[in-house]
N, C-alpha and C. Protein backbone atom coordinates (compact mmCIF):
# COMPACT_ATOMS: atom_id res chain seq x y z
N UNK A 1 65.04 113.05 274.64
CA UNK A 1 64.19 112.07 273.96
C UNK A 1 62.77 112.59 273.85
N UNK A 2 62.10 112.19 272.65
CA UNK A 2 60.79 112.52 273.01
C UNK A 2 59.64 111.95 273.70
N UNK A 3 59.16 112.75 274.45
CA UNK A 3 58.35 111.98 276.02
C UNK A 3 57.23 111.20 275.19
N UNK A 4 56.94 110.27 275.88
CA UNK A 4 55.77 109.36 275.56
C UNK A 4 54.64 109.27 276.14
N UNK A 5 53.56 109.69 276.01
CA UNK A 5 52.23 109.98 276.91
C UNK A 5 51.13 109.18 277.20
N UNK A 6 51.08 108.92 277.71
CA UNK A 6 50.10 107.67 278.13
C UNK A 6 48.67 108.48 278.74
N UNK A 7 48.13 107.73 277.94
CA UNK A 7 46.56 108.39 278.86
C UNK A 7 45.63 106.98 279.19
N UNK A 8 45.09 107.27 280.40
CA UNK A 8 43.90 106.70 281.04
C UNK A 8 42.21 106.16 280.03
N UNK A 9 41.49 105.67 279.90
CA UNK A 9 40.09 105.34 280.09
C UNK A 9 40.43 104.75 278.38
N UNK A 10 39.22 105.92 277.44
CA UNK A 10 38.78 105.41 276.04
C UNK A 10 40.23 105.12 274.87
N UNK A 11 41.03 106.43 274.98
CA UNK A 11 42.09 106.33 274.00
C UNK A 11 43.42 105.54 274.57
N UNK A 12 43.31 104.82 275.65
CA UNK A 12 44.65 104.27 275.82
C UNK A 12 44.80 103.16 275.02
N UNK A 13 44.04 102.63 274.31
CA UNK A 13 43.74 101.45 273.26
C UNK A 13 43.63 101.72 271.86
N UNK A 14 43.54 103.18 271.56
CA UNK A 14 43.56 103.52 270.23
C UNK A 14 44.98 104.67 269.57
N UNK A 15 45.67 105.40 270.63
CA UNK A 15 46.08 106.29 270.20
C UNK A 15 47.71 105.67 271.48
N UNK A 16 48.56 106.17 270.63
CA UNK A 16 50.20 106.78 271.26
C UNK A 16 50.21 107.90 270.58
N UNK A 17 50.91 108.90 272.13
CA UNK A 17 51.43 110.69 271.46
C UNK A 17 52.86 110.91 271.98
N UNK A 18 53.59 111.17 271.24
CA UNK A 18 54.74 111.62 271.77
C UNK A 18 54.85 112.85 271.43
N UNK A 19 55.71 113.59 271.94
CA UNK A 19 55.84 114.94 272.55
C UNK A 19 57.18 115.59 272.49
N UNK A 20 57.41 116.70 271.92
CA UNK A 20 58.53 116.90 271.85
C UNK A 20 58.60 118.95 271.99
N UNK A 21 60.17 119.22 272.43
CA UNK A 21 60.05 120.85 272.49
C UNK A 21 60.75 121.15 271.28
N UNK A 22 61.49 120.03 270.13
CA UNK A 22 62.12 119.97 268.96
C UNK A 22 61.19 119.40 268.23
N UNK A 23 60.70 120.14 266.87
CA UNK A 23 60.20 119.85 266.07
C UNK A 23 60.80 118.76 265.44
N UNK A 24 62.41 119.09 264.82
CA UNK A 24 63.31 118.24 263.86
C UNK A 24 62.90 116.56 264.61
N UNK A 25 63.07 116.97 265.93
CA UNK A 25 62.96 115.49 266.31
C UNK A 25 61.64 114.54 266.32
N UNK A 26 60.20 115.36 266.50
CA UNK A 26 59.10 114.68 266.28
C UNK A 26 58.88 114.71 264.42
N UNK A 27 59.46 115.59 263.82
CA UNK A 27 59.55 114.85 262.21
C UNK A 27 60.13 113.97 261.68
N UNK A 28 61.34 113.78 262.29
CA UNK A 28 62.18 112.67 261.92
C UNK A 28 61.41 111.27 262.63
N UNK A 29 61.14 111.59 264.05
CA UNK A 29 60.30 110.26 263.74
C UNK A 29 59.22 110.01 263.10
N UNK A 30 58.14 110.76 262.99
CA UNK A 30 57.49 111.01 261.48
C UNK A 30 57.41 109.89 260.93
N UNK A 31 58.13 110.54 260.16
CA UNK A 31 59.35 110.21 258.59
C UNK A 31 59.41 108.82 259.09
N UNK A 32 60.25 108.45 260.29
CA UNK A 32 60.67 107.00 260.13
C UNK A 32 59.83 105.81 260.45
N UNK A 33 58.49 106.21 261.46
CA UNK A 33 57.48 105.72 261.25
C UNK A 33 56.19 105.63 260.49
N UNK A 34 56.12 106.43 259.23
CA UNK A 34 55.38 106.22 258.15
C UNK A 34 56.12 105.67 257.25
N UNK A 35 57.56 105.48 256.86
CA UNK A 35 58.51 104.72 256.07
C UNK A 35 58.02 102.99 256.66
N UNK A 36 58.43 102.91 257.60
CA UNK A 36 58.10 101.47 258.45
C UNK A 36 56.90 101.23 258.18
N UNK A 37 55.76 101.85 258.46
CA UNK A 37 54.39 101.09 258.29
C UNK A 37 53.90 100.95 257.18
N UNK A 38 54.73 101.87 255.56
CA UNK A 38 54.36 101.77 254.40
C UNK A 38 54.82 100.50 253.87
N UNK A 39 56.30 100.18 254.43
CA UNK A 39 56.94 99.18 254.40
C UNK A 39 56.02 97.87 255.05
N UNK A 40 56.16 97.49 256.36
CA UNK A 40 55.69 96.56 257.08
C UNK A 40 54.29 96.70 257.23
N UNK A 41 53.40 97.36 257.25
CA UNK A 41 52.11 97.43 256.90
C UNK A 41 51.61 97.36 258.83
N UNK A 42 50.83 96.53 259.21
CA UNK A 42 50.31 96.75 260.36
C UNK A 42 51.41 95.55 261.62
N UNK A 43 52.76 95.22 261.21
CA UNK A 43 53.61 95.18 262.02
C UNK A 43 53.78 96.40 262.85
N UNK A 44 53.28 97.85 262.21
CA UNK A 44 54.18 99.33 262.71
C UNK A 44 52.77 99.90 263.28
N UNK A 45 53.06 100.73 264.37
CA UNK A 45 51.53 100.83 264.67
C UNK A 45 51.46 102.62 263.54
N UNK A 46 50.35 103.19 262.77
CA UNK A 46 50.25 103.73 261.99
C UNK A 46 50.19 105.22 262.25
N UNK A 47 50.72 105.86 261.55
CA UNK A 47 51.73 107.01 262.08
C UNK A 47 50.29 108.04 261.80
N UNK A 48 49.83 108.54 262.64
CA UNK A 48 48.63 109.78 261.77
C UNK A 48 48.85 111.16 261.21
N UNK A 49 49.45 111.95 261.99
CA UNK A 49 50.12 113.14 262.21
C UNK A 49 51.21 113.96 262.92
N UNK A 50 51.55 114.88 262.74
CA UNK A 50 52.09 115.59 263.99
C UNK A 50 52.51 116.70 263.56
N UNK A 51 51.90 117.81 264.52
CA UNK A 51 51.88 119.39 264.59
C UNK A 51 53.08 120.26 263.66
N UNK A 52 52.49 121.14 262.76
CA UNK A 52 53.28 121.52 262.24
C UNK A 52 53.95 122.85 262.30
N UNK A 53 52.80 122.93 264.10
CA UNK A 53 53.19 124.06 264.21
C UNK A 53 53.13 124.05 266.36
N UNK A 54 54.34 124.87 266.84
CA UNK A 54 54.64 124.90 268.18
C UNK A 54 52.93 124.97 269.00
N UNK A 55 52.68 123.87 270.16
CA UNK A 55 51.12 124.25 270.64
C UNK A 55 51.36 124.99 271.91
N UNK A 56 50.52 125.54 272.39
CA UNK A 56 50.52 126.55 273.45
C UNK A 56 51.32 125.72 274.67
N UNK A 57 51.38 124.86 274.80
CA UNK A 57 52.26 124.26 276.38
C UNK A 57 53.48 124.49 275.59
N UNK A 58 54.42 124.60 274.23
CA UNK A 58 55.41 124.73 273.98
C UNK A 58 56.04 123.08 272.98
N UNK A 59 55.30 122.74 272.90
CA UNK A 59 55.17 120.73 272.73
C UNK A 59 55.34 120.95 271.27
N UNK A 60 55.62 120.18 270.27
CA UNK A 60 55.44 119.61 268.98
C UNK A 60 54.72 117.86 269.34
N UNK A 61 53.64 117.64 268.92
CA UNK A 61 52.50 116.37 268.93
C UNK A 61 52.92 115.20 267.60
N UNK A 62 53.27 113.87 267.86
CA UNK A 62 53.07 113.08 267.19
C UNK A 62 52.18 112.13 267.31
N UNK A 63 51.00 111.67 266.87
CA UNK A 63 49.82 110.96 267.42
C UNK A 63 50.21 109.56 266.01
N UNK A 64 50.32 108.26 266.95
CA UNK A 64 50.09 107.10 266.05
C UNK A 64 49.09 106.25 266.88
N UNK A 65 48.68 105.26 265.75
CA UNK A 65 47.22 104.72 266.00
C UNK A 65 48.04 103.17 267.02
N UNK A 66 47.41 102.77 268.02
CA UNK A 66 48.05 102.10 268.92
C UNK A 66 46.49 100.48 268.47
N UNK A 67 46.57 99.64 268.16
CA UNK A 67 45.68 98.40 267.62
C UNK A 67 45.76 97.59 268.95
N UNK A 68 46.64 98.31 269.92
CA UNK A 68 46.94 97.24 271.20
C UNK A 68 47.03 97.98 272.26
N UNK A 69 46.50 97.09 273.45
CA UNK A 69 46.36 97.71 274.36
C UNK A 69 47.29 97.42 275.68
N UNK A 70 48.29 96.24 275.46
CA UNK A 70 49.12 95.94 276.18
C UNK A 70 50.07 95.94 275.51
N UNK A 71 51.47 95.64 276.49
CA UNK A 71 52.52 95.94 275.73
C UNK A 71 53.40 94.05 276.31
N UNK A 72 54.53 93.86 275.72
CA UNK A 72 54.64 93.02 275.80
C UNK A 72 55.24 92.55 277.20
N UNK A 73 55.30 93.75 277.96
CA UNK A 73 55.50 93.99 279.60
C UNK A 73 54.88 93.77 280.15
N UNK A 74 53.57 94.17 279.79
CA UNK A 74 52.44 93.33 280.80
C UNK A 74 52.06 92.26 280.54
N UNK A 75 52.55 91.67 279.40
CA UNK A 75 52.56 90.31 279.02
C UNK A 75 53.35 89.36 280.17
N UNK A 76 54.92 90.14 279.89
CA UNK A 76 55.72 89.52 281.16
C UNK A 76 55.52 89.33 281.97
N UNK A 77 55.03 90.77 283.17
CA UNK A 77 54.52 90.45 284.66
C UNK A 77 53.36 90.24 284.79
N UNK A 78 52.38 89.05 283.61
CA UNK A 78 51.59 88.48 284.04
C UNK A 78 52.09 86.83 283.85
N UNK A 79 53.05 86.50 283.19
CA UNK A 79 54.24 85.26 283.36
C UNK A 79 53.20 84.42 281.85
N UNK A 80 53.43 85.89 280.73
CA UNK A 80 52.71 85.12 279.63
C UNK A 80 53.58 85.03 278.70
N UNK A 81 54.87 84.87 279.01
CA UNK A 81 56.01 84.66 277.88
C UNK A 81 56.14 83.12 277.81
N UNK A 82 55.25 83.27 276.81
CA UNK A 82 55.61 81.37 276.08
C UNK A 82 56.48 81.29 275.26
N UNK A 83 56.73 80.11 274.65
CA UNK A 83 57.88 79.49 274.03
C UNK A 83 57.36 80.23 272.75
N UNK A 84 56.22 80.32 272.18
CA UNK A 84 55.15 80.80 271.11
C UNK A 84 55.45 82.36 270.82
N UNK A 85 54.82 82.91 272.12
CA UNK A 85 55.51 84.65 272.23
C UNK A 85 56.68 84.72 271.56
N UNK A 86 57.59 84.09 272.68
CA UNK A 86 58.76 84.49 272.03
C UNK A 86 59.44 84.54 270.40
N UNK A 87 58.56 83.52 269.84
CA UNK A 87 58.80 82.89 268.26
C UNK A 87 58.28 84.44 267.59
N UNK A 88 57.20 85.17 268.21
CA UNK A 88 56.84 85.69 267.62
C UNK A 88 57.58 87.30 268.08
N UNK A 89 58.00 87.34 269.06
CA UNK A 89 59.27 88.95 269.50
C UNK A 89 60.34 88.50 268.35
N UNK A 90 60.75 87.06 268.21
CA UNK A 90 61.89 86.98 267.18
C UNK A 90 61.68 87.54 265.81
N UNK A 91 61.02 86.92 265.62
CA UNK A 91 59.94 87.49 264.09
C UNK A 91 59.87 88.82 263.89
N UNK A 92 58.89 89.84 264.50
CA UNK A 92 58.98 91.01 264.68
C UNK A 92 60.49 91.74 264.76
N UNK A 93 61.49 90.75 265.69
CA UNK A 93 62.93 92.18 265.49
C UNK A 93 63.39 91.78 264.45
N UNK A 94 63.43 90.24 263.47
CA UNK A 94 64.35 90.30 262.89
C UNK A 94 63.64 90.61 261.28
N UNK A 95 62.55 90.99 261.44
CA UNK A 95 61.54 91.71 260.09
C UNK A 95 61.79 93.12 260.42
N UNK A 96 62.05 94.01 261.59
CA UNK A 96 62.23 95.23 261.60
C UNK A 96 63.71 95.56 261.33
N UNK A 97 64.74 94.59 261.47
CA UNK A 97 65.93 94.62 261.17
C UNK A 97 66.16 94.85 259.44
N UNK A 98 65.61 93.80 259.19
CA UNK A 98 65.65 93.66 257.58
C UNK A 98 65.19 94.79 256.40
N UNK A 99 63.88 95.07 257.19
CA UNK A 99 63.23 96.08 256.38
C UNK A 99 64.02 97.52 256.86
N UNK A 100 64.57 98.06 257.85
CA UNK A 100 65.44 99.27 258.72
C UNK A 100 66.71 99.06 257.49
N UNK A 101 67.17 98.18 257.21
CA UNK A 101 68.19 97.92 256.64
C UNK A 101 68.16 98.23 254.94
N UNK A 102 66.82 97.90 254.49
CA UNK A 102 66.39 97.77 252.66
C UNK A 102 66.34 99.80 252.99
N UNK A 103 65.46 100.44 253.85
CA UNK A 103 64.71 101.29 253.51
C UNK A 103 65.76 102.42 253.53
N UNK A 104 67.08 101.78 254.44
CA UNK A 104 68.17 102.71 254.78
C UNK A 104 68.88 102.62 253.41
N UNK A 105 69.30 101.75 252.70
CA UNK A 105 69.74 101.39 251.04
C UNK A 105 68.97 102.00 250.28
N UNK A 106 67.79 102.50 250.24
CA UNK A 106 66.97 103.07 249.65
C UNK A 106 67.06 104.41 249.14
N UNK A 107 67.51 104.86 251.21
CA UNK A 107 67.19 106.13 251.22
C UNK A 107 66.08 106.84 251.39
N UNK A 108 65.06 106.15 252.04
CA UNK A 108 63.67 106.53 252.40
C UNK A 108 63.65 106.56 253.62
N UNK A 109 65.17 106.70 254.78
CA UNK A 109 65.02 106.96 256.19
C UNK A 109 66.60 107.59 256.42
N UNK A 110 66.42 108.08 257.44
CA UNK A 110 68.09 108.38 257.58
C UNK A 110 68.10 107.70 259.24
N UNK A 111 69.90 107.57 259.12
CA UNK A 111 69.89 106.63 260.01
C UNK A 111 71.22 106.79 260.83
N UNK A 112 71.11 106.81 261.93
CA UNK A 112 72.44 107.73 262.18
C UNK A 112 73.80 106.61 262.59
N UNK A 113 75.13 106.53 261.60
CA UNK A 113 75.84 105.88 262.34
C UNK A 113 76.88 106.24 263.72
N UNK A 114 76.00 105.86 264.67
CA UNK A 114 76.96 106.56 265.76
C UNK A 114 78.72 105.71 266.01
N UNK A 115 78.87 104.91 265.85
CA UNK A 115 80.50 104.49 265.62
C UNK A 115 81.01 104.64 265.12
N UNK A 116 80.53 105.31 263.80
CA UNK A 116 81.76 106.10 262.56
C UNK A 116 81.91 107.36 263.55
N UNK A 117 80.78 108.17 263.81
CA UNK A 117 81.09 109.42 264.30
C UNK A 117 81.84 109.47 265.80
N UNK A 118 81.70 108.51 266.47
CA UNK A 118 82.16 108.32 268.00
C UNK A 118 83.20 106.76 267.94
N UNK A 119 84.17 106.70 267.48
CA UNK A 119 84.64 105.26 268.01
C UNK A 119 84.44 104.39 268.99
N UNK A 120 84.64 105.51 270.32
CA UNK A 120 84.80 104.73 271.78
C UNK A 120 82.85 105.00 272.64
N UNK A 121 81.97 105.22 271.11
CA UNK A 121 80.76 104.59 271.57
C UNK A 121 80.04 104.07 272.66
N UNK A 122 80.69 102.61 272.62
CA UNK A 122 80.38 101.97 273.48
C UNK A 122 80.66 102.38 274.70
N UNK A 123 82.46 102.47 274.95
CA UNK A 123 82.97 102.34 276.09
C UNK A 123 82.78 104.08 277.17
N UNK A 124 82.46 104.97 276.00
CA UNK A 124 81.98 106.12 276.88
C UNK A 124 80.74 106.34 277.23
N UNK A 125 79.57 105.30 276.45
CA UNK A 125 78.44 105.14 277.72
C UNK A 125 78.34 104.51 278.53
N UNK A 126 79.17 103.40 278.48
CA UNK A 126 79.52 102.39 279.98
C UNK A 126 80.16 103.52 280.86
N UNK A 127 80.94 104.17 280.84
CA UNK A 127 81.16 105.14 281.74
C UNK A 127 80.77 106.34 282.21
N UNK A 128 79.61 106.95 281.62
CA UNK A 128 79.20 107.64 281.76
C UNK A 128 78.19 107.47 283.17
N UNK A 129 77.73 105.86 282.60
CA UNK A 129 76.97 105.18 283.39
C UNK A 129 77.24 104.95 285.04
N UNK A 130 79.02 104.18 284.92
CA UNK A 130 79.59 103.61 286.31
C UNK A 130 79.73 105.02 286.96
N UNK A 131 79.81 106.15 286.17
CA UNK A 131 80.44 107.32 286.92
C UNK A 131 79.75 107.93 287.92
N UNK A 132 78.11 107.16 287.69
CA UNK A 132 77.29 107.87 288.55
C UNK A 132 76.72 106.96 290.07
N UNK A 133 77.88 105.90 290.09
CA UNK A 133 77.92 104.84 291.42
C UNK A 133 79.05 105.53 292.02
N UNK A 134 77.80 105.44 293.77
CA UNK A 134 78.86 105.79 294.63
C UNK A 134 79.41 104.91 295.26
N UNK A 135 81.08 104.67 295.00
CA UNK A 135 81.50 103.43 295.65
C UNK A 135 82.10 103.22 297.03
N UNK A 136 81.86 102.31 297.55
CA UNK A 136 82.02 102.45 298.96
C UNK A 136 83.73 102.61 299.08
N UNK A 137 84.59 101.96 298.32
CA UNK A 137 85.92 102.33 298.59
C UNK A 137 86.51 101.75 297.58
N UNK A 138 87.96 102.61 297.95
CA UNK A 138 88.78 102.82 296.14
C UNK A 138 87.97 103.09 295.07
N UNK A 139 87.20 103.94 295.32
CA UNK A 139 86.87 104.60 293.70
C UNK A 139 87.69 104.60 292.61
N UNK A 140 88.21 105.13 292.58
CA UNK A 140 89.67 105.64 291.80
C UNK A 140 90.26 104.67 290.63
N UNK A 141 90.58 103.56 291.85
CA UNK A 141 90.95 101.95 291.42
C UNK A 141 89.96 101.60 290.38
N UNK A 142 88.83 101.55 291.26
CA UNK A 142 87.75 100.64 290.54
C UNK A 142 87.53 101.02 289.56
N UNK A 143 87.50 102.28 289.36
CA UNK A 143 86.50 103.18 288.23
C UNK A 143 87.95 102.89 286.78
N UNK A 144 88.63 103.16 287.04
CA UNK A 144 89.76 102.53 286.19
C UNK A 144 89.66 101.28 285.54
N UNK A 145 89.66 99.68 286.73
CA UNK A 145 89.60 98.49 286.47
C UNK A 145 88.24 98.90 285.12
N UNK A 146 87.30 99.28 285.44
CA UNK A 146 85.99 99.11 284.91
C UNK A 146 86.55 99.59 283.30
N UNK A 147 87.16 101.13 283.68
CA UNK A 147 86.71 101.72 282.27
C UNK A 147 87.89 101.08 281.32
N UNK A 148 88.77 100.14 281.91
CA UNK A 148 89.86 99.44 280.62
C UNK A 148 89.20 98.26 280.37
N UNK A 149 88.07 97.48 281.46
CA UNK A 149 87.39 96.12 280.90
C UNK A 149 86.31 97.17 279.37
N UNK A 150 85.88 97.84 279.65
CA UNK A 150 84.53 98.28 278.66
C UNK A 150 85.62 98.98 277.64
N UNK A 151 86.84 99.66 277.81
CA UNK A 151 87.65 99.80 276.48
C UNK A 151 88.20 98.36 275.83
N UNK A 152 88.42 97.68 276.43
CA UNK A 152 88.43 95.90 275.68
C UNK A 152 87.02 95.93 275.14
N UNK A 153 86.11 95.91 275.68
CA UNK A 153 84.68 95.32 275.15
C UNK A 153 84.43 96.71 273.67
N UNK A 154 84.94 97.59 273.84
CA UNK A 154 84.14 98.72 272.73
C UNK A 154 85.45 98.48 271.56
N UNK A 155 86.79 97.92 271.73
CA UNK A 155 87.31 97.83 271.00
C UNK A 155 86.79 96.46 269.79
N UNK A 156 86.21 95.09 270.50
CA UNK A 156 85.57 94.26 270.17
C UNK A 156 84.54 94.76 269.42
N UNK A 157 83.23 95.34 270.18
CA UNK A 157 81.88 95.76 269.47
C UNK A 157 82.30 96.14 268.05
N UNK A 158 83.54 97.50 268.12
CA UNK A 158 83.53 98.87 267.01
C UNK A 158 83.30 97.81 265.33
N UNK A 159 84.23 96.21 266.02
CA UNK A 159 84.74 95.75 264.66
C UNK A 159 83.58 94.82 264.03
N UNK A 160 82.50 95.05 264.95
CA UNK A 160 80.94 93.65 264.67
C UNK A 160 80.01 94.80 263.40
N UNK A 161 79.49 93.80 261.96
CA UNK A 161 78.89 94.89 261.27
C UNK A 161 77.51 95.54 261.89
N UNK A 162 77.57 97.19 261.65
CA UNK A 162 76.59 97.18 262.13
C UNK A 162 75.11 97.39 261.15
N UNK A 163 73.82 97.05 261.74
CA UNK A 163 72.63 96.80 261.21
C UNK A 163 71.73 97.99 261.65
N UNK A 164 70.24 97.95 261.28
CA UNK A 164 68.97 98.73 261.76
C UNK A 164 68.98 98.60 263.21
N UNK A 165 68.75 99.32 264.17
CA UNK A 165 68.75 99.70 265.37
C UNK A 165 67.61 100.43 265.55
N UNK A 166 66.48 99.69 266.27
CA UNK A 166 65.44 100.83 266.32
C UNK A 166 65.06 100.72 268.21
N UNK A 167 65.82 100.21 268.86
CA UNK A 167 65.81 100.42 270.46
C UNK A 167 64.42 99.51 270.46
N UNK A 168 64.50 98.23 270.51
CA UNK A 168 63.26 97.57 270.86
C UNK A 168 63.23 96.96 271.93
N UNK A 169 62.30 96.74 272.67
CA UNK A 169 62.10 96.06 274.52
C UNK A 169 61.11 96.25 274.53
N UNK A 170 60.65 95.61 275.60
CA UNK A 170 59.64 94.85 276.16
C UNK A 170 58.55 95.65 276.10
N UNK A 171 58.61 96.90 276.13
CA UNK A 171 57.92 98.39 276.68
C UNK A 171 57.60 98.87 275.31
N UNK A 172 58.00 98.99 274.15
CA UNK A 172 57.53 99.47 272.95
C UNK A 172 56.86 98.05 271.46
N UNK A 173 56.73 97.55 272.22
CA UNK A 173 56.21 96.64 271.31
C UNK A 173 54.43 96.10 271.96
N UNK A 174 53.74 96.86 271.27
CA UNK A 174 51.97 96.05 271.58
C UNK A 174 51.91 94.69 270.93
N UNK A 175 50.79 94.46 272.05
CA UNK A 175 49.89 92.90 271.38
C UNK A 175 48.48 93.22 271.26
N UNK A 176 48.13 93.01 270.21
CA UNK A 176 46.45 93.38 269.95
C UNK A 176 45.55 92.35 270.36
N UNK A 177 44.60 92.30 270.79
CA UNK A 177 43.68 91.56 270.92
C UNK A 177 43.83 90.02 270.83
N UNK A 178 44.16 90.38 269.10
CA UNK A 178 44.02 89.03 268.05
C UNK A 178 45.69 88.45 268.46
N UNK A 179 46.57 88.83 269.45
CA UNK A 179 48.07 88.55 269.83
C UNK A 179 48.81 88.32 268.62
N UNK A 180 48.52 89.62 267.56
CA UNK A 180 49.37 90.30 266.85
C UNK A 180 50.10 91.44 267.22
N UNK A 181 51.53 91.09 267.13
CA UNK A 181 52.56 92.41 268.04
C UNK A 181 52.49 93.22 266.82
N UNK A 182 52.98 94.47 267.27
CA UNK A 182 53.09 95.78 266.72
C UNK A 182 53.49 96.96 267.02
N UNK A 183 55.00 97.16 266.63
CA UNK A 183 56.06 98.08 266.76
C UNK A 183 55.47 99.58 266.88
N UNK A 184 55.74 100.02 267.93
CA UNK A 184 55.77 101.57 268.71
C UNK A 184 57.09 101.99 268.70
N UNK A 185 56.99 103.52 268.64
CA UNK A 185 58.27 104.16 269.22
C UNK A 185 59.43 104.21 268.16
N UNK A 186 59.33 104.89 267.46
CA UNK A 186 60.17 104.91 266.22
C UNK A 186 61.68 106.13 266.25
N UNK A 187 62.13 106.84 267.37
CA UNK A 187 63.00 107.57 268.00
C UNK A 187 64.19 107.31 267.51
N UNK A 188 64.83 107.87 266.71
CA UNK A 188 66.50 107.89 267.00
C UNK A 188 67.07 106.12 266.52
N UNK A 189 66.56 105.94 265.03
CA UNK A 189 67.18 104.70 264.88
C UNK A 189 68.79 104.96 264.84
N UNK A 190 69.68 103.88 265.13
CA UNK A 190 71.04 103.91 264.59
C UNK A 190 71.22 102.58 264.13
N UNK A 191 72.83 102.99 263.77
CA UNK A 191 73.20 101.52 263.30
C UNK A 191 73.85 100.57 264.60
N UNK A 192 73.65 99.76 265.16
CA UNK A 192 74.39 99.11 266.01
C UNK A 192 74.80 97.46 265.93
N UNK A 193 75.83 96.79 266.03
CA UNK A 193 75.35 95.35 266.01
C UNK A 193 74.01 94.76 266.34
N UNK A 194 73.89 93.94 265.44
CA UNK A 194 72.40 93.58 265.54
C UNK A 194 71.82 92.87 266.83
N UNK A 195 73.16 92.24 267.43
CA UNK A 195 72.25 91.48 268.54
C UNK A 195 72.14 92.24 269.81
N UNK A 196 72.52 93.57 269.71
CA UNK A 196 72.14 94.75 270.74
C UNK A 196 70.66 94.19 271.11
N UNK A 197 69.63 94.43 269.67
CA UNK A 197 68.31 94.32 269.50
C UNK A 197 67.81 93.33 270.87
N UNK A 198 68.80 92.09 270.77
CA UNK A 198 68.43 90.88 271.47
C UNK A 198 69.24 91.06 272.99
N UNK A 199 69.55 91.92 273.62
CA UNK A 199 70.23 92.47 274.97
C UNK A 199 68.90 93.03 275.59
N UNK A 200 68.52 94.20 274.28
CA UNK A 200 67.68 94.72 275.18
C UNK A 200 65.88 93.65 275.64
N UNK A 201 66.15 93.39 274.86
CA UNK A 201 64.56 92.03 274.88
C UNK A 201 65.23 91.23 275.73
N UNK A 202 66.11 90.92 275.96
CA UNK A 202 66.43 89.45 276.88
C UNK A 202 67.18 89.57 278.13
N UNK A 203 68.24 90.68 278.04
CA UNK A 203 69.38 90.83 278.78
C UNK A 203 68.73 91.61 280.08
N UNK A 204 67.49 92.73 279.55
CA UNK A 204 67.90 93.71 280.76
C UNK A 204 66.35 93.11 281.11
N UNK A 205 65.31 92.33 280.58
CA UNK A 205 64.36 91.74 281.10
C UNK A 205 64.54 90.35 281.55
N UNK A 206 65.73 89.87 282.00
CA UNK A 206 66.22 88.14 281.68
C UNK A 206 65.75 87.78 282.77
N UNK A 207 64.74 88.27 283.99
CA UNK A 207 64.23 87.81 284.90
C UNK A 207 62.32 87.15 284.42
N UNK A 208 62.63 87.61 283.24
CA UNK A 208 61.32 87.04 282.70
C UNK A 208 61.15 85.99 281.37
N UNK A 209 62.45 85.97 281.49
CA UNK A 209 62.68 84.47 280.58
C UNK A 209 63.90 83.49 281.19
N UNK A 210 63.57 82.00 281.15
CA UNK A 210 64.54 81.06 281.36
C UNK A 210 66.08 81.08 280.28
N UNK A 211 67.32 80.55 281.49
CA UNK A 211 67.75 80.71 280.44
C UNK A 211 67.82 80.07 279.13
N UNK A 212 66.93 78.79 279.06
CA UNK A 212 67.08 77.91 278.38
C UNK A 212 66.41 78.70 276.75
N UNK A 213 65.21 79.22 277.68
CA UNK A 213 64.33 79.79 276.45
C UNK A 213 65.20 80.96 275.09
N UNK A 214 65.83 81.89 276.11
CA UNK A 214 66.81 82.84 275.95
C UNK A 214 67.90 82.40 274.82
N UNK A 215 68.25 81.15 275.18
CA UNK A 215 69.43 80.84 274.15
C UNK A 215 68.54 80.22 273.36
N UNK A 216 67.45 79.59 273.34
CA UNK A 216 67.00 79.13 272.26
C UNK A 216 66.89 80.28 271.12
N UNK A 217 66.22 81.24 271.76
CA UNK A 217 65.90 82.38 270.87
C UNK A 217 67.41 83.31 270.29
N UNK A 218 68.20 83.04 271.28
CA UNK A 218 69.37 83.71 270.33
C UNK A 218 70.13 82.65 269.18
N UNK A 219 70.11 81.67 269.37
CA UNK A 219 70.33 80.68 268.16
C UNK A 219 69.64 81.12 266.98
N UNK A 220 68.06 81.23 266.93
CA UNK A 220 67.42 81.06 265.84
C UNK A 220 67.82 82.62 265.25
N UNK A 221 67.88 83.77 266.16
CA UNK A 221 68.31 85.28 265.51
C UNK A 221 69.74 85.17 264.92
């Protein structure tokens, strides 16, 4: 993946750099974050440059303009997820969905479908995952039970249509000042069912929303 760099004092409020030892990969995000912000305008935080040529540490540089200085994480563990916020994380994924989706019809992004190319998708990163728990006993057993529940579940997913996938959570989305959010991190879109989008915002942060709030917000997506 390409690393994400965070710096200290004046520019941590103006600038995101990501970093890469693959060029292809800091152009393609590029590409998919100047498509997005031409599209969505200052929903996307604004793409400036990036190196067109290898820099002495070995790095390829992507520098976008960051309008925010928190992310919607430190929003969380300061217990500022209102009913309001949330109206507005909905907004933001399901405008990045829509527009991921026109620009891919277009042809002004490429977009990778990983379930045409991989069927069992799903169920071989669930295992990739359990494979690395050490279990106190019957491994063997267990690791089995597991990987035929997640081949039921990837046989389910393969058949849900899939949409724009741009990996959104809590961690790549700023709030500016004026508590206008604004999409970071433009890496490796795919196609996935859409309410992936809403797993990763709710599911793997669900200690920072009720569940009441949670289903409200998956109703309205």
């Amino acid at each position: 993946r390409n690393e994400v760099l965070v710096y200290t004092g004046a520019l941590s409020n103006m600038m995101v750099f990501k970093r890469s030892r693959n060029k292809s990969d800091i152009e393609k995000e590029y590409e998919v974050t100047k498509a997005m912000f031409e599209h969505l305008g200052n929903l996307v935080a604004q793409p400036i440059e990036y190196t067109q040529e290898m820099q002495s540490d070995g790095y390829f540089y992507l520098a976008t303009r960051n309008r925010g200085g928190r992310t919607l994480l430190d929003l969380a563990l300061t217990d500022a997820l209102s009913p309001q916020t949330l109206d507005s994380m909905l907004y933001i994924l399901s405008t990045i969905v829509s527009a991921g989706n026109e620009l891919r019809e277009q042809g002004k992004i490429s977009v990778s479908d990983v379930v045409s190319i991989n069927p069992n998708y799903f169920s071989d990163r669930a295992t990739t995952l359990i494979s690395k728990v050490d279990f106190v006993s019957s491994p063997n057993k267990l690791m089995q039970a597991l990987a035929d529940g997640y081949e039921s579940m990837n046989n389910r997913l393969v058949g849900i249509k899939r949409e724009f996938y741009s990996d959104r959570n809590l961690r790549n989305i700023a709030v500016t000042t004026g508590h206008m959010m604004v999409a970071i991190d433009w890496e490796n879109p795919r196609l996935l069912p859409v309410y992936q989008e809403l797993v990763n915002m709710f599911e793997f942060y669900n200690y920072f929303v009720s569940d009441r709030n949670r289903e409200a917000v998956f109703k309205k997506f």
